[in-house]
C-alpha atoms as a PDB file:
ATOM      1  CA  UNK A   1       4.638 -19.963  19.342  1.00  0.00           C
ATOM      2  CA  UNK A   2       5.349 -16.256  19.587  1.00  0.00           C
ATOM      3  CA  UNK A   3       7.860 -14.277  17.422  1.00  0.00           C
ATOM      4  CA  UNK A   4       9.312 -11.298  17.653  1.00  0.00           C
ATOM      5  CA  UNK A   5       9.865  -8.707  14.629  1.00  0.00           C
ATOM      6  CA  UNK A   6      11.430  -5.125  14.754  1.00  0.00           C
ATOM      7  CA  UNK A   7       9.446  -3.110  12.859  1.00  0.00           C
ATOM      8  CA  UNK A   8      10.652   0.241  11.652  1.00  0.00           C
ATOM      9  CA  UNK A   9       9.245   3.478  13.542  1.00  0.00           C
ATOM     10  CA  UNK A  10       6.780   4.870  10.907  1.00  0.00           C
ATOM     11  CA  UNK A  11       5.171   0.832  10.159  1.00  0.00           C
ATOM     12  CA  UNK A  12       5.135   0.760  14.018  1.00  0.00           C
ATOM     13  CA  UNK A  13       3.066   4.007  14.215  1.00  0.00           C
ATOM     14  CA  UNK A  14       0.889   2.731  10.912  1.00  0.00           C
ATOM     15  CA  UNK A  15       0.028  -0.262  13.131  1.00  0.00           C
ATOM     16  CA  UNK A  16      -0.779   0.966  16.393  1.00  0.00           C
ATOM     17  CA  UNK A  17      -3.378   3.230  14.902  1.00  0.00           C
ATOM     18  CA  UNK A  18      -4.910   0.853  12.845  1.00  0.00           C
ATOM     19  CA  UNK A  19      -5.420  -0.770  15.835  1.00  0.00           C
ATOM     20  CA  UNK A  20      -6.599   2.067  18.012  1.00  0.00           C
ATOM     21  CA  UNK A  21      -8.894   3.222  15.705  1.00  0.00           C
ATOM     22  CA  UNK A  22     -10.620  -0.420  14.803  1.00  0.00           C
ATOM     23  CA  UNK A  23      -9.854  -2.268  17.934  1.00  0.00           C
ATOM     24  CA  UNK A  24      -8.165  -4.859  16.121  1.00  0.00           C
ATOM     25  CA  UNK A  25      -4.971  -6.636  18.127  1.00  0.00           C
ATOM     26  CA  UNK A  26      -1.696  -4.960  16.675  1.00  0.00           C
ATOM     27  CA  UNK A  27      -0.880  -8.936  17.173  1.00  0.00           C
ATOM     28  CA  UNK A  28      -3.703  -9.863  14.463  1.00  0.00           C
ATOM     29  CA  UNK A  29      -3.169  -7.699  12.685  1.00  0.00           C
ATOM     30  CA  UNK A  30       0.866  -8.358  12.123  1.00  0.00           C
ATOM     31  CA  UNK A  31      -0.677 -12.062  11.897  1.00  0.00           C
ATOM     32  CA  UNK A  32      -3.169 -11.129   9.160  1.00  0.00           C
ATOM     33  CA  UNK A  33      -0.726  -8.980   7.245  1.00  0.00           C
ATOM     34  CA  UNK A  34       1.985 -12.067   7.168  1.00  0.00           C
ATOM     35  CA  UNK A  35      -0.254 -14.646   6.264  1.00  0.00           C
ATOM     36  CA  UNK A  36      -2.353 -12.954   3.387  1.00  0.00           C
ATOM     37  CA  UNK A  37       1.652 -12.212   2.193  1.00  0.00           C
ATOM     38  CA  UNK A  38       2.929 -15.398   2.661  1.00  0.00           C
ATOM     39  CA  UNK A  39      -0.093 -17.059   0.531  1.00  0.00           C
ATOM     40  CA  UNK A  40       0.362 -14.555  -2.282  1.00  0.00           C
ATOM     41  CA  UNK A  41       3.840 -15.573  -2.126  1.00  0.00           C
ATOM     42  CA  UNK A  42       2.907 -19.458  -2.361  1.00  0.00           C
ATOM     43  CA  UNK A  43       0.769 -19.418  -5.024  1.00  0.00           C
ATOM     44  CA  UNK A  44       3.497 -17.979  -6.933  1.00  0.00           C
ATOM     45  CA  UNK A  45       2.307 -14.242  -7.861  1.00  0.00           C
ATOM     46  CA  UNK A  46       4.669 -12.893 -10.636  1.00  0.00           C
ATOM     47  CA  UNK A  47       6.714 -10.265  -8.595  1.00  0.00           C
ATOM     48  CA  UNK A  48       5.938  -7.948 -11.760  1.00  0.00           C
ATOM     49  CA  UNK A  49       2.908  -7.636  -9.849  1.00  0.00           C
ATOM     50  CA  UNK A  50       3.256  -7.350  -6.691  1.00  0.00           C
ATOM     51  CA  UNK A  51       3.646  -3.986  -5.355  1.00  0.00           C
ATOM     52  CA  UNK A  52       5.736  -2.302  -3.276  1.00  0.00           C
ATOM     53  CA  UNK A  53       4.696  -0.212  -0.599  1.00  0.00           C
ATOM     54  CA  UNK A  54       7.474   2.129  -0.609  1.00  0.00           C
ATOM     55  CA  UNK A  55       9.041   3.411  -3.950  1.00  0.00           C
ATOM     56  CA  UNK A  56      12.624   4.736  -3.784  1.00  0.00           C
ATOM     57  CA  UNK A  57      13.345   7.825  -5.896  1.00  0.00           C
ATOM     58  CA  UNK A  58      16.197   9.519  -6.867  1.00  0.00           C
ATOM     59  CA  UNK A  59      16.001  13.119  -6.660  1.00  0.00           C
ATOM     60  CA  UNK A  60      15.159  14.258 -10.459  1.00  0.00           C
ATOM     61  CA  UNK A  61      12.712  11.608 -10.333  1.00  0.00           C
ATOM     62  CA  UNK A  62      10.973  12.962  -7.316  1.00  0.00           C
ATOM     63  CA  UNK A  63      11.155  16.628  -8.681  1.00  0.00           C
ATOM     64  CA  UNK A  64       9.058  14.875 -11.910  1.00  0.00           C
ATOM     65  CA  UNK A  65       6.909  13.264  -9.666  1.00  0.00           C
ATOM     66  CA  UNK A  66       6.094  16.534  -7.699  1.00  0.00           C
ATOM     67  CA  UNK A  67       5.860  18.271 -10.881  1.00  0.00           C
ATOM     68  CA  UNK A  68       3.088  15.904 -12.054  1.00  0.00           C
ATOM     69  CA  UNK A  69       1.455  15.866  -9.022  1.00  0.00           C
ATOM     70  CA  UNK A  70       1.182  19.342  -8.732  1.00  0.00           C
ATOM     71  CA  UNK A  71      -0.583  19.947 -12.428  1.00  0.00           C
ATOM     72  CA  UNK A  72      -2.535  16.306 -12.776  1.00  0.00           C
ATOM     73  CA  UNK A  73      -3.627  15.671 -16.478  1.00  0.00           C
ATOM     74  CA  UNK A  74      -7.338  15.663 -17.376  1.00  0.00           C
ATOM     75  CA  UNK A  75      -8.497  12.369 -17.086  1.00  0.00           C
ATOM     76  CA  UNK A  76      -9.139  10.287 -20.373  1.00  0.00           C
ATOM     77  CA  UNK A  77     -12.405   9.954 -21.950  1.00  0.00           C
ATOM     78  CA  UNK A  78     -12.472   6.196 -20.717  1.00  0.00           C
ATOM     79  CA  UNK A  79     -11.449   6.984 -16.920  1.00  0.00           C
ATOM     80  CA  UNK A  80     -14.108   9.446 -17.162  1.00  0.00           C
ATOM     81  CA  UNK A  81     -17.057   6.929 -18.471  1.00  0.00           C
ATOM     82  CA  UNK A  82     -15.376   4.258 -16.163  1.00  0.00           C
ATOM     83  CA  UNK A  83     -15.765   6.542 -12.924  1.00  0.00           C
ATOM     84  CA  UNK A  84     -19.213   7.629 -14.173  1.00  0.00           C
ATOM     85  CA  UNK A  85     -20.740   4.024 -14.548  1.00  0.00           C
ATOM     86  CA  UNK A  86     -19.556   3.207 -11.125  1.00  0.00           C
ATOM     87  CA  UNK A  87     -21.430   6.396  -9.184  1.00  0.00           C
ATOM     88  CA  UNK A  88     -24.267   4.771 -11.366  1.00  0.00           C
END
C-alpha cells in the first residue's frame, strides 16, 4: 500500500537531510515517524504530555521569550548537581 502526504516545505527540507546525512529512506523514515506516533497515540498518552513541535506565539509573548533567551538565569543549585553527576 503506498500513501501519499503533502508535507509542508520546511518538514520536507527537515526530512530530506535527515536522510542525506544518515542514509536512511525519507520513506522509513516518514514510516518510523507515523508509527512511533500512532502507538503513543494508542496507548492513550495524556495530550498534557505530548509535545508539540511547533509553539505558536503571539508577538509580546515572543518579545518575552527573546528577552529570556537573550539573559538565561543561572541555573539552580539542583540543575547544577544534576548536570554534574551525569559528566560523572
Amino acid at each position: 500500500m503506498s500513501e501519499s502526504v503533502h508535507l509542508s516545505a520546511d518538514v520536507s527540507k527537515m526530512l530530506e537531510g535527515y536522510s542525506k546525512k544518515t542514509g536512511i529512506k525519507e520513506s522509513e523514515l516518514a514510516e518510523e515517524a507515523i508509527r512511533i506516533y500512532v502507538m503513543a497515540r494508542e496507548a492513550e498518552i495524556p495530550a498534557s504530555v505530548v509535545i508539540p513541535p511547533v509553539a505558536v506565539l503571539t508577538a509580546s509573548s515572543a518579545e518575552k521569550v527573546m528577552e529570556r533567551l537573550s539573559r538565561p538565569a543561572k541555573p539552580s543549585r539542583a540543575l547544577q548537581e544534576v548536570l554534574k553527576a551525569c559528566e560523572d
